[in-house]
PDB file of N, CA and C in Angstrom:
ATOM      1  N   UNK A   1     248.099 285.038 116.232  1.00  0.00           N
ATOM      2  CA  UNK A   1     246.928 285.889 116.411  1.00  0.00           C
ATOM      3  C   UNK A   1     245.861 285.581 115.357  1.00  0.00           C
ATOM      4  N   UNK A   2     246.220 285.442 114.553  1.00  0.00           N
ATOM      5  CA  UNK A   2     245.412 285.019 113.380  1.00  0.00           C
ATOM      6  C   UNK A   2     244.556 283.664 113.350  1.00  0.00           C
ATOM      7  N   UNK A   3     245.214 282.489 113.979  1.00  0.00           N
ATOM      8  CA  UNK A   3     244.501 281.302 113.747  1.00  0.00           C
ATOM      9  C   UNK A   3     243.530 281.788 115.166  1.00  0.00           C
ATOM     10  N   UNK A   4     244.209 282.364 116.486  1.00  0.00           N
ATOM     11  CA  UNK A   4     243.136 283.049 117.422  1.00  0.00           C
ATOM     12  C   UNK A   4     241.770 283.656 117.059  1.00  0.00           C
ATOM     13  N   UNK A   5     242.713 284.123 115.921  1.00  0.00           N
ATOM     14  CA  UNK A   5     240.849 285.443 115.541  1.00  0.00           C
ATOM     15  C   UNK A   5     239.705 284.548 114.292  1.00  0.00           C
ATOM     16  N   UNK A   6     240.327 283.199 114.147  1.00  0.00           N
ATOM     17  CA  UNK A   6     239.603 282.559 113.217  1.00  0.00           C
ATOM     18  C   UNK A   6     238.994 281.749 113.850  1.00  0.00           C
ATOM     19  N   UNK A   7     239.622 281.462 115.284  1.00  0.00           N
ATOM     20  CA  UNK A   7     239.012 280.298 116.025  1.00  0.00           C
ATOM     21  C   UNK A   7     237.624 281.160 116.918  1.00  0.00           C
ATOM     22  N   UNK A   8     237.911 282.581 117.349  1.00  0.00           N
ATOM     23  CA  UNK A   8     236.780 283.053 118.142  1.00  0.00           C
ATOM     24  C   UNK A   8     235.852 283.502 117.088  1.00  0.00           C
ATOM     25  N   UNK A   9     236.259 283.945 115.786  1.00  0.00           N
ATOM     26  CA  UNK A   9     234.995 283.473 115.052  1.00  0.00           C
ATOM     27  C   UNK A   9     234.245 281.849 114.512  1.00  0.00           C
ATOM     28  N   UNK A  10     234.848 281.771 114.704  1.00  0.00           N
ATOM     29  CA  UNK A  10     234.347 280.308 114.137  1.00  0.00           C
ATOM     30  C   UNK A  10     233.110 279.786 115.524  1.00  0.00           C
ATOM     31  N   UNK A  11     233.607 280.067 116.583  1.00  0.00           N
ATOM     32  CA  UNK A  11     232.970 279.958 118.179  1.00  0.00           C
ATOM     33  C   UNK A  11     231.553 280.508 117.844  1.00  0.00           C
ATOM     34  N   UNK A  12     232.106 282.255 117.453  1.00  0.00           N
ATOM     35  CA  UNK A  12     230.811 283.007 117.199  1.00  0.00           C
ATOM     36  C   UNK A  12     229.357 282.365 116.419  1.00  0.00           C
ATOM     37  N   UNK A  13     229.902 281.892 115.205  1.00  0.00           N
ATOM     38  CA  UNK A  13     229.178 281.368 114.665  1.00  0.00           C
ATOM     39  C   UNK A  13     228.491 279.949 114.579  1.00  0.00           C
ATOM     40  N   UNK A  14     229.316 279.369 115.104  1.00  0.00           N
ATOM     41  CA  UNK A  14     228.673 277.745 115.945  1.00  0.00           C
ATOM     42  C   UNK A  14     229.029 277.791 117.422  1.00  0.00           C
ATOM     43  N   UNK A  15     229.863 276.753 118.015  1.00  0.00           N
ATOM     44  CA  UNK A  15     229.942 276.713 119.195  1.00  0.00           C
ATOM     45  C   UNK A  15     231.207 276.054 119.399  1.00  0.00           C
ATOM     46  N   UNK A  16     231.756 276.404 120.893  1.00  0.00           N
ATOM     47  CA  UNK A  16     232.763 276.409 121.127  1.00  0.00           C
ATOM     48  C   UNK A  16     233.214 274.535 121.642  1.00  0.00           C
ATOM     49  N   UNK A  17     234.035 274.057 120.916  1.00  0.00           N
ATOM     50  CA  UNK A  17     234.413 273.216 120.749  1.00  0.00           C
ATOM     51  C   UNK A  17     234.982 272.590 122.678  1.00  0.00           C
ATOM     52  N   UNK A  18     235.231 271.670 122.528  1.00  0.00           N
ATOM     53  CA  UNK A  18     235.715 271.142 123.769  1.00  0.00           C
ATOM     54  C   UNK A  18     237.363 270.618 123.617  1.00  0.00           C
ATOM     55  N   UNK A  19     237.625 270.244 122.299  1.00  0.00           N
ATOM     56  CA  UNK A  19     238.724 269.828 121.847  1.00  0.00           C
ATOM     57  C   UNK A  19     239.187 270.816 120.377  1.00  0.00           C
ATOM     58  N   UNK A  20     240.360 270.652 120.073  1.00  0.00           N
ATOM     59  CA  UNK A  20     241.036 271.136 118.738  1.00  0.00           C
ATOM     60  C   UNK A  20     242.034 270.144 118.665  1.00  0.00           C
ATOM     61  N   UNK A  21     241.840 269.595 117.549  1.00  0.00           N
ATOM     62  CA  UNK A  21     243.147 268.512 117.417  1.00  0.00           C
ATOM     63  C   UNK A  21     243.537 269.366 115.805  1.00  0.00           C
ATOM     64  N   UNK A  22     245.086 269.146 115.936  1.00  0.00           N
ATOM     65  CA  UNK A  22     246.165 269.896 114.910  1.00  0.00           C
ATOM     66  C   UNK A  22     247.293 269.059 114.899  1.00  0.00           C
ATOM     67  N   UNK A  23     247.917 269.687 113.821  1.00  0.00           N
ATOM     68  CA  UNK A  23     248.845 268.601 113.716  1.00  0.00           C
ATOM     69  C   UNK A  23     249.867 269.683 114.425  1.00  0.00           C
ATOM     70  N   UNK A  24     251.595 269.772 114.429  1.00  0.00           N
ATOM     71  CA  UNK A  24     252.451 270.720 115.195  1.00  0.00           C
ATOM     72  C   UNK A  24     252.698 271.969 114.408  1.00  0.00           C
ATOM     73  N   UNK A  25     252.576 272.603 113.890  1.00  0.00           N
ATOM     74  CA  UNK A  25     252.533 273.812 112.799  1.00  0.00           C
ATOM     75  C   UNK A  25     252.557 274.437 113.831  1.00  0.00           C
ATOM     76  N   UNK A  26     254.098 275.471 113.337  1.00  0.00           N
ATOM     77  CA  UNK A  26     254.246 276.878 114.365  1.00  0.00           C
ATOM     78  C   UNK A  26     252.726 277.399 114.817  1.00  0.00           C
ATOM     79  N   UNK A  27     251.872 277.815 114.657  1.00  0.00           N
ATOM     80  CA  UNK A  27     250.901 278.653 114.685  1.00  0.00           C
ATOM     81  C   UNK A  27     249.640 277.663 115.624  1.00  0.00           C
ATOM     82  N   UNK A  28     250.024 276.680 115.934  1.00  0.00           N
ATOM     83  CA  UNK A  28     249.352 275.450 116.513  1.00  0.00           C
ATOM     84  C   UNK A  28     249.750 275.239 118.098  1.00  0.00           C
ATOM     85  N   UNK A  29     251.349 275.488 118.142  1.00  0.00           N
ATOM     86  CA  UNK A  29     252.519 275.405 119.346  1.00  0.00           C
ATOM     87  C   UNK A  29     252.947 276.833 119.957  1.00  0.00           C
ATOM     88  N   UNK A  30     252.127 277.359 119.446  1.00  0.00           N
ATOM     89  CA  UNK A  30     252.424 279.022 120.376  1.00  0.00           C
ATOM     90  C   UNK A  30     252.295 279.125 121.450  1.00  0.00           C
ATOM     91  N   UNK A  31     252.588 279.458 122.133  1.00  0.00           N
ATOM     92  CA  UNK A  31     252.170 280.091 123.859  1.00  0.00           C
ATOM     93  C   UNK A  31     251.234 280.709 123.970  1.00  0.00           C
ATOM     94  N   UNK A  32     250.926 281.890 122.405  1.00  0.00           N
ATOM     95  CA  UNK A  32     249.351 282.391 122.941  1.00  0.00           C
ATOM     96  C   UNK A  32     248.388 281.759 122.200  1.00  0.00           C
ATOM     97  N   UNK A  33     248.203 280.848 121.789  1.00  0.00           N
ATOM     98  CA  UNK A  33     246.979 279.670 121.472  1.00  0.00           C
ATOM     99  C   UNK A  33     247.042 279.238 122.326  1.00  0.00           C
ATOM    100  N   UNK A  34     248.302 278.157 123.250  1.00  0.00           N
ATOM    101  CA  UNK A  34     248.166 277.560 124.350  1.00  0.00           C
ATOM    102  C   UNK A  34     247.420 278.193 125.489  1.00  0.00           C
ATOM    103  N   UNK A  35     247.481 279.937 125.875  1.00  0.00           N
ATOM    104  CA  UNK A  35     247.050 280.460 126.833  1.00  0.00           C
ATOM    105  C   UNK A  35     245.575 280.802 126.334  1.00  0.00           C
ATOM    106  N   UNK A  36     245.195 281.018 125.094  1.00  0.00           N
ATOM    107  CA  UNK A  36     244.144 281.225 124.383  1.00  0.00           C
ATOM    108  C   UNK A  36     242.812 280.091 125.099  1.00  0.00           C
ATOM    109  N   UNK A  37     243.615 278.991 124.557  1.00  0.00           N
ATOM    110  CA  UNK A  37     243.131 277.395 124.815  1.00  0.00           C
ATOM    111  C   UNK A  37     242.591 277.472 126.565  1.00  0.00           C
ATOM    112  N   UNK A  38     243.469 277.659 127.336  1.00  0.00           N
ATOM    113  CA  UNK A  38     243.265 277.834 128.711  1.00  0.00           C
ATOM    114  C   UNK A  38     242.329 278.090 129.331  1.00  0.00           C
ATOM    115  N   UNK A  39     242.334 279.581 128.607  1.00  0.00           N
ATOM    116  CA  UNK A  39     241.441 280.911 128.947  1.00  0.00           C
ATOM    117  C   UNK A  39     240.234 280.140 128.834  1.00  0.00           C
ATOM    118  N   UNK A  40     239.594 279.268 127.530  1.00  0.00           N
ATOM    119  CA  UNK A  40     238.525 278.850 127.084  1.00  0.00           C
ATOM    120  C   UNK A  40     238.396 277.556 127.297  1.00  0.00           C
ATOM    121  N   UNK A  41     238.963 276.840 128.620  1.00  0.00           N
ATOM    122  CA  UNK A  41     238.772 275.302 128.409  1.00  0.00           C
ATOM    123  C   UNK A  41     238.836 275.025 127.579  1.00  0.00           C
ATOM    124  N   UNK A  42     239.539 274.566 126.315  1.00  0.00           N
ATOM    125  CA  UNK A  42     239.609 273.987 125.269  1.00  0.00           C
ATOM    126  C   UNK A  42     241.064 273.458 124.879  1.00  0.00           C
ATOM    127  N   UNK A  43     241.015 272.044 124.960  1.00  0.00           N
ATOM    128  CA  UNK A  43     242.083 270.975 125.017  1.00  0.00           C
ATOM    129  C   UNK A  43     242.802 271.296 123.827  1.00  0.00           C
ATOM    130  N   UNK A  44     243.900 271.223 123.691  1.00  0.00           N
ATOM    131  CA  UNK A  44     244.948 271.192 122.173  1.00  0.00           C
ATOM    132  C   UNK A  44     244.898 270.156 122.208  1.00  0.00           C
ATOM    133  N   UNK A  45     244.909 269.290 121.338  1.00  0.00           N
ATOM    134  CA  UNK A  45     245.334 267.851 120.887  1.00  0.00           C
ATOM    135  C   UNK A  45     246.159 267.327 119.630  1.00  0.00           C
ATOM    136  N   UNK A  46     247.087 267.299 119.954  1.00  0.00           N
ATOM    137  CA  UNK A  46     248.519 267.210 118.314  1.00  0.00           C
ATOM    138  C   UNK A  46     248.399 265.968 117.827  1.00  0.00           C
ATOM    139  N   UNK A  47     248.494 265.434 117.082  1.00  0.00           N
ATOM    140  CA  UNK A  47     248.527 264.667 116.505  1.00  0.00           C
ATOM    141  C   UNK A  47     250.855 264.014 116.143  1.00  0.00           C
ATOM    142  N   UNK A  48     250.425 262.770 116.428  1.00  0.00           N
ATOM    143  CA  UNK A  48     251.929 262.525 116.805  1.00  0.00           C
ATOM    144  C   UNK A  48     252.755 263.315 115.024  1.00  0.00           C
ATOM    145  N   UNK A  49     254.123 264.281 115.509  1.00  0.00           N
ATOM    146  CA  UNK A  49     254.974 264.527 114.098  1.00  0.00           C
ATOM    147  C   UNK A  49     255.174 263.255 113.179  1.00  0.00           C
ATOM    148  N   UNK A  50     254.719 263.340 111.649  1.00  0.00           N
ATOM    149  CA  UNK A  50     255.139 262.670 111.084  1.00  0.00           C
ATOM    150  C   UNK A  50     254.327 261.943 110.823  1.00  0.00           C
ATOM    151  N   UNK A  51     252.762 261.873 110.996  1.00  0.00           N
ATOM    152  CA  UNK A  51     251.305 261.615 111.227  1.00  0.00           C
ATOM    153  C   UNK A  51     250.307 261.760 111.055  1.00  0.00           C
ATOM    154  N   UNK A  52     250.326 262.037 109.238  1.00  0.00           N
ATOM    155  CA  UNK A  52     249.291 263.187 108.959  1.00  0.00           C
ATOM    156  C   UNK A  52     247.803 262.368 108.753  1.00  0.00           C
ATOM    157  N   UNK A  53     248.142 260.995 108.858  1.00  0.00           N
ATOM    158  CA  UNK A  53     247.196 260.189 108.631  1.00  0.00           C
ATOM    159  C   UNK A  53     245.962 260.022 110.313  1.00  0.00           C
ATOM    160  N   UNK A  54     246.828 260.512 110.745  1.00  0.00           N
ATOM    161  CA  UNK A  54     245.392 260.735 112.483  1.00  0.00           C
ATOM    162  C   UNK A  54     245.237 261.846 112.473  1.00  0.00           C
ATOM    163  N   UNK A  55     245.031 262.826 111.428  1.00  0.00           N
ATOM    164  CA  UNK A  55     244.363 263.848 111.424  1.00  0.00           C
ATOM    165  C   UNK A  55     243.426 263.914 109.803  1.00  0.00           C
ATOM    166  N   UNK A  56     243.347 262.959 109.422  1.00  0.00           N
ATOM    167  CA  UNK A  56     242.658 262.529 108.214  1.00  0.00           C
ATOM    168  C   UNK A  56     241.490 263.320 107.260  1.00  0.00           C
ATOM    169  N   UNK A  57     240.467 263.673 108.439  1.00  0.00           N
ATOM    170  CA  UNK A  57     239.560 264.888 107.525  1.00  0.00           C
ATOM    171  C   UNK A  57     240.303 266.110 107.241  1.00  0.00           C
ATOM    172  N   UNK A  58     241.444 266.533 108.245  1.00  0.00           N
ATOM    173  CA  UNK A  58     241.835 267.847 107.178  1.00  0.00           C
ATOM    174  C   UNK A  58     242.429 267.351 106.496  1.00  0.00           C
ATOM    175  N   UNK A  59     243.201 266.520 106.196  1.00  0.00           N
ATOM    176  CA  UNK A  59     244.292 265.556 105.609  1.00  0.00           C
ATOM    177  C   UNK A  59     243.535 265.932 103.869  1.00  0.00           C
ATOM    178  N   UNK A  60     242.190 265.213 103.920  1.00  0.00           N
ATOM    179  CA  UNK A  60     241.562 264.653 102.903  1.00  0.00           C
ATOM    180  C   UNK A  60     240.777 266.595 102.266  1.00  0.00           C
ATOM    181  N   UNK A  61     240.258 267.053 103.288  1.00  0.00           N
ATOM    182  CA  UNK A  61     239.724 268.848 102.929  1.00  0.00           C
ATOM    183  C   UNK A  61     240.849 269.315 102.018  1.00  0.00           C
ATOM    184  N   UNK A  62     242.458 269.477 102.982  1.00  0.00           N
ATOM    185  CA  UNK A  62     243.304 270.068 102.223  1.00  0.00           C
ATOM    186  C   UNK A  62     243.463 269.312 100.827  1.00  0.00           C
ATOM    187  N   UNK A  63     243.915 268.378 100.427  1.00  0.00           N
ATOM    188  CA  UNK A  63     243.692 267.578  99.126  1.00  0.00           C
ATOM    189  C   UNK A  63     242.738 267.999  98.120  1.00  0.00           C
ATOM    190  N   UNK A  64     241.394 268.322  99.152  1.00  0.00           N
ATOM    191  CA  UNK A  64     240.344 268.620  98.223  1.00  0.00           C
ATOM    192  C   UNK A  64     240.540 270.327  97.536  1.00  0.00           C
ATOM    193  N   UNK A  65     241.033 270.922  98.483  1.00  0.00           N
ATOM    194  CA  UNK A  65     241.219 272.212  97.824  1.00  0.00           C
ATOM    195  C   UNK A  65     242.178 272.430  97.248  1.00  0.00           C
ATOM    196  N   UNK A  66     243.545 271.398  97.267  1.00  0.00           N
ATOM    197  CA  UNK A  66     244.288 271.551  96.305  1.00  0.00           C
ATOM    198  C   UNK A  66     244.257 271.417  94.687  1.00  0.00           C
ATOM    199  N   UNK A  67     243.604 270.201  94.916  1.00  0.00           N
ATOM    200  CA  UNK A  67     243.016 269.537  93.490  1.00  0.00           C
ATOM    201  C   UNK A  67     241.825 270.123  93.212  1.00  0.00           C
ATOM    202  N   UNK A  68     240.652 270.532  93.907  1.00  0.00           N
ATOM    203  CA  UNK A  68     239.796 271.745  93.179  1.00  0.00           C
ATOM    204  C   UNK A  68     240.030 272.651  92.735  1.00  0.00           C
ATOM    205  N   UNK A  69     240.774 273.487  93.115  1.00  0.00           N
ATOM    206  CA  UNK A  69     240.997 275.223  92.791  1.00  0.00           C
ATOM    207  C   UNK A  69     242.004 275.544  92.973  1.00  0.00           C
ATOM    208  N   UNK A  70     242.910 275.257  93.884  1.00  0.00           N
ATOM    209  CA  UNK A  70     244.197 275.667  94.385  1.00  0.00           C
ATOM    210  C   UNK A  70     245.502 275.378  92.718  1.00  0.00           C
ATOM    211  N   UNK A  71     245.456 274.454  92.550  1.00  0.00           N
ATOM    212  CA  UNK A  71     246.532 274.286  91.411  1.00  0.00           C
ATOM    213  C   UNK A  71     246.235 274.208  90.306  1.00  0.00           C
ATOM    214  N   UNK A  72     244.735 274.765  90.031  1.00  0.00           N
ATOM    215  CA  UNK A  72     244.285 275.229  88.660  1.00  0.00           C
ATOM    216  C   UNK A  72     244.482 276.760  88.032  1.00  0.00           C
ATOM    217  N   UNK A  73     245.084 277.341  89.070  1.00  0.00           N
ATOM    218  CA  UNK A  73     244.645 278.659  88.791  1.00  0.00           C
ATOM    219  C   UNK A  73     246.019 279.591  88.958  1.00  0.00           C
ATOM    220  N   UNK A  74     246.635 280.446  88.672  1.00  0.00           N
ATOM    221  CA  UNK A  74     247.537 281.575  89.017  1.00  0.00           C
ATOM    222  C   UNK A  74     247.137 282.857  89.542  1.00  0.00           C
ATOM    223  N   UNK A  75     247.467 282.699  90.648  1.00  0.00           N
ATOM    224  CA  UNK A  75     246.965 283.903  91.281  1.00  0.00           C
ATOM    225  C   UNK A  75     247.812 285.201  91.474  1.00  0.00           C
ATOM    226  N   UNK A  76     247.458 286.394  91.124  1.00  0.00           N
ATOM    227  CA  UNK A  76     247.928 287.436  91.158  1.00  0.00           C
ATOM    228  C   UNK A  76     248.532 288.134  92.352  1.00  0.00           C
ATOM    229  N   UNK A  77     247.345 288.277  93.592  1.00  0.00           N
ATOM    230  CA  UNK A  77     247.609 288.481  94.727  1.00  0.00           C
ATOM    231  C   UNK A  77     246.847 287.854  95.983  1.00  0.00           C
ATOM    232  N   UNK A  78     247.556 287.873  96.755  1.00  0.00           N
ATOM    233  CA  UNK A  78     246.543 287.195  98.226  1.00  0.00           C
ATOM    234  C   UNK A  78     245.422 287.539  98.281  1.00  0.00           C
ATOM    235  N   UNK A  79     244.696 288.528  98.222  1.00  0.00           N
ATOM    236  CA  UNK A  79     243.618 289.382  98.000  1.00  0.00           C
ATOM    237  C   UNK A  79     242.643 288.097  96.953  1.00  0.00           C
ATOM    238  N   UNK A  80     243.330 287.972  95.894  1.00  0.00           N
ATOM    239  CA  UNK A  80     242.748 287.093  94.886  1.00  0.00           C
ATOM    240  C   UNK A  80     242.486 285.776  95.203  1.00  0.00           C
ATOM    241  N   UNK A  81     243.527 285.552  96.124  1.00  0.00           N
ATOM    242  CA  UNK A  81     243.547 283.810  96.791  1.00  0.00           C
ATOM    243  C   UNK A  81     242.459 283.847  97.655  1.00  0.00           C
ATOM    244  N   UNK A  82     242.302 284.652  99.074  1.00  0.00           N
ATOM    245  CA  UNK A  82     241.230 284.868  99.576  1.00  0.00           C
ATOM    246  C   UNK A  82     239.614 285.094  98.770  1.00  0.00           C
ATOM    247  N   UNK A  83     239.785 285.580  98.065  1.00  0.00           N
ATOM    248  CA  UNK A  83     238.523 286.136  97.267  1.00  0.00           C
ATOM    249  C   UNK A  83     238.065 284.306  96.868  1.00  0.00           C
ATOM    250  N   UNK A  84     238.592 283.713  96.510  1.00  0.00           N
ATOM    251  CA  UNK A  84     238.478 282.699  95.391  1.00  0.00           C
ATOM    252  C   UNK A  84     238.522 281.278  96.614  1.00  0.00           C
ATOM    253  N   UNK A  85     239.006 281.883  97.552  1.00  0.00           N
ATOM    254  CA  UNK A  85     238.868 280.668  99.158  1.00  0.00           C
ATOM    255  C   UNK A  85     237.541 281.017  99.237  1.00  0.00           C
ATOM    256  N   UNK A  86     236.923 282.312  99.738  1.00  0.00           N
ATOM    257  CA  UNK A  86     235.782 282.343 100.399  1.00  0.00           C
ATOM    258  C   UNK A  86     234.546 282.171  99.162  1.00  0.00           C
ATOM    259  N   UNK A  87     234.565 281.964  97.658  1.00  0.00           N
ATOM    260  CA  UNK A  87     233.630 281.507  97.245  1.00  0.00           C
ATOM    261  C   UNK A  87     233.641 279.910  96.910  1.00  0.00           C
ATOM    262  N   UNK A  88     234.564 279.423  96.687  1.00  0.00           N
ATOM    263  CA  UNK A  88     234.979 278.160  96.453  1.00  0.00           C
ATOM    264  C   UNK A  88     234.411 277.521  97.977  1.00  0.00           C
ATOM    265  N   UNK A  89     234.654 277.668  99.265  1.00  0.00           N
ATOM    266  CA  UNK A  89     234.203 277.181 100.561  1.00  0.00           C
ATOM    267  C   UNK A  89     232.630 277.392 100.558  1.00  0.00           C
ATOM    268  N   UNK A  90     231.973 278.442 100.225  1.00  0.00           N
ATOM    269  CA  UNK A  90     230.600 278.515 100.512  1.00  0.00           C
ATOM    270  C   UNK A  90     229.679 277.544  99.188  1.00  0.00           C
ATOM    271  N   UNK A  91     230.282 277.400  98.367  1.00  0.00           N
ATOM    272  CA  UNK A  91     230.116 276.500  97.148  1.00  0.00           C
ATOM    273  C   UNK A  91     230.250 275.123  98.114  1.00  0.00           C
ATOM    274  N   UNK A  92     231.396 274.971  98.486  1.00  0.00           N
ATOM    275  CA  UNK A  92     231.965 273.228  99.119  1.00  0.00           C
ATOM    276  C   UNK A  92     230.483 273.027 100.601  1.00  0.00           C
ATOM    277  N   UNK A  93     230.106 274.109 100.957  1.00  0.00           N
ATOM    278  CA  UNK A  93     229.497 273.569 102.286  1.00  0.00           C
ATOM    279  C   UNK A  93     227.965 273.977 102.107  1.00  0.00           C
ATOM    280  N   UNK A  94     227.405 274.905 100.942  1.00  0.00           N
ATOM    281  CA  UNK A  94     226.423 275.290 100.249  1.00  0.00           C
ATOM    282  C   UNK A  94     225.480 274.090  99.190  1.00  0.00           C
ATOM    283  N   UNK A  95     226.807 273.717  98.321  1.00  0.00           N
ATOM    284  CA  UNK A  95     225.859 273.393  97.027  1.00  0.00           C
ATOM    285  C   UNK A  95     226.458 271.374  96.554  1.00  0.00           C
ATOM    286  N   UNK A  96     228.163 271.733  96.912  1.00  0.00           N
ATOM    287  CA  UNK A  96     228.309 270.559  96.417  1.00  0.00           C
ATOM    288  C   UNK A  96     228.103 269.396  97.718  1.00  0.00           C
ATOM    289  N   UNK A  97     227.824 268.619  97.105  1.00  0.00           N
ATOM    290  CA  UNK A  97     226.922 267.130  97.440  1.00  0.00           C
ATOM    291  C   UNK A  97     228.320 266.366  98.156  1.00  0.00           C
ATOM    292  N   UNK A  98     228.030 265.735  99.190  1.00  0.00           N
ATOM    293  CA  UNK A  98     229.366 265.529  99.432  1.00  0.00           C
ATOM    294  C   UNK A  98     228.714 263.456 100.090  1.00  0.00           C
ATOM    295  N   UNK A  99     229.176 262.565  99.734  1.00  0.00           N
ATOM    296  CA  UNK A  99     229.326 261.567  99.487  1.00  0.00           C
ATOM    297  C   UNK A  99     229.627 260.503 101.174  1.00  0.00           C
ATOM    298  N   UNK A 100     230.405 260.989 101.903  1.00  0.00           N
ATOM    299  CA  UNK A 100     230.972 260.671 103.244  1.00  0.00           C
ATOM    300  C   UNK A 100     229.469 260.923 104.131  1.00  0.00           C
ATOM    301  N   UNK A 101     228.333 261.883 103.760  1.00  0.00           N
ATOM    302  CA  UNK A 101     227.819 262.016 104.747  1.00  0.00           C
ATOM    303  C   UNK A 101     226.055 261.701 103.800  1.00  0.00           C
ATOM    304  N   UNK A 102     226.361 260.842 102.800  1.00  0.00           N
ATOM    305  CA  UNK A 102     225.242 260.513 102.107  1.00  0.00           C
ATOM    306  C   UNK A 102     224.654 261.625 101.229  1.00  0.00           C
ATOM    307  N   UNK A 103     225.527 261.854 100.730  1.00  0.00           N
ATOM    308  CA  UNK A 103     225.499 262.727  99.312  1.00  0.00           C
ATOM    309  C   UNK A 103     224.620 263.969  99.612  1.00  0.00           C
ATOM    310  N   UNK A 104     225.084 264.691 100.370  1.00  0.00           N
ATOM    311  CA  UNK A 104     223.710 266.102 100.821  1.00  0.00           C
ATOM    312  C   UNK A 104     225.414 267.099 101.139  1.00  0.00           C
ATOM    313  N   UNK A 105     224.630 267.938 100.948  1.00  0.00           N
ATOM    314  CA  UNK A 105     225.853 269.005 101.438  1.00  0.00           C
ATOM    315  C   UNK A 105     225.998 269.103 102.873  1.00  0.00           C
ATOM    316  N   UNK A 106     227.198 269.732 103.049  1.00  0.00           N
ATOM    317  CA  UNK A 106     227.285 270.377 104.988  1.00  0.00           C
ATOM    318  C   UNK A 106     226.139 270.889 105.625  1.00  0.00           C
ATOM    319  N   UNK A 107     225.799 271.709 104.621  1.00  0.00           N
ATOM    320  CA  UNK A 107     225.002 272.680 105.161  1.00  0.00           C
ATOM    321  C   UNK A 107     223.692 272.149 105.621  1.00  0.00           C
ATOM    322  N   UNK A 108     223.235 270.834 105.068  1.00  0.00           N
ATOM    323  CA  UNK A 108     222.072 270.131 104.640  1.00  0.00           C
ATOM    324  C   UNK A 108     221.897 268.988 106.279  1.00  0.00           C
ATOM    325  N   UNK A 109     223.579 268.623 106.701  1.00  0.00           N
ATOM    326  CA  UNK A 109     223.699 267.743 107.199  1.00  0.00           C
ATOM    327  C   UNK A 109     223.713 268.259 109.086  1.00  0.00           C
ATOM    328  N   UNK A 110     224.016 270.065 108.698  1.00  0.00           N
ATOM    329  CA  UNK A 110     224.088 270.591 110.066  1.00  0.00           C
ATOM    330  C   UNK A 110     222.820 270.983 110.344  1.00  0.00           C
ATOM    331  N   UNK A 111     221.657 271.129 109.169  1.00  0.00           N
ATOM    332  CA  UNK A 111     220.326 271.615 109.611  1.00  0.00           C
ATOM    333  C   UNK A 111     219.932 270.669 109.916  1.00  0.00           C
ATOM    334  N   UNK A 112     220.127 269.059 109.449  1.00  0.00           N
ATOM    335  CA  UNK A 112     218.924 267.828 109.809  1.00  0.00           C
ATOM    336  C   UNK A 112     219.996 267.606 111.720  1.00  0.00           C
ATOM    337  N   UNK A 113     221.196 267.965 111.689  1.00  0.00           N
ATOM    338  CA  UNK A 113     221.696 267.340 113.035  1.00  0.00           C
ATOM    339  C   UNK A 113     220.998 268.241 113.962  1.00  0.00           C
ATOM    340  N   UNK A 114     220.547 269.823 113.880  1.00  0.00           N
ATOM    341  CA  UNK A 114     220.063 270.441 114.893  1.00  0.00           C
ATOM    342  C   UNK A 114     218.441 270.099 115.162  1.00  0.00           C
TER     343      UNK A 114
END
């Protein structure tokens, strides 16, 4: 339900994808994502087990938030982890300069694509 209610926001706020590629993670292989998926034309696409390398940009994101913030810090409670996700992400797609897409931020790269 959860990766559900992250995906119809995520819709809300941009647009609804045609594909989702994931790797097999319980929460990926459910029956109600699969029926979710249905409901919304929108293809699942797994990536073969054991394969983390054809799914590469999250591959390389997760890395990045490990080694940014994630294993610098001790966190008290989830509450705290969240708190410190959602400023650390608006920082990553806001301010820092990101190199793969000619050194401009996300945010920089989704206003010149529209």
């Amino acid at each position: 339900m959860r990766v559900i209610r992250a995906l119809n926001q995520i819709i809300d706020w941009r647009v609804q994808p045609k594909r989702i590629r994931s790797d097999n993670g319980p929460e990926y292989i459910s029956e109600l994502l699969k029926a979710w998926a249905e409901n919304n034309d929108i293809i699942l696409d797994f990536i073969q087990p054991g394969n983390p390398q054809q799914n590469g940009y999250v591959e390389r994101y997760n890395r990045t938030v490990r080694y940014d913030w994630l294993a610098q810090f001790i966190f008290k409670s989830i509450e705290q982890v969240q708190e410190h996700a959602t400023r650390w992400l608006w920082t990553y797609n806001n301010e820092r300069p990101n190199m793969a897409i000619g050194g401009i931020t996300p945010i920089q790269k989704r206003v010149l694509a529209a």
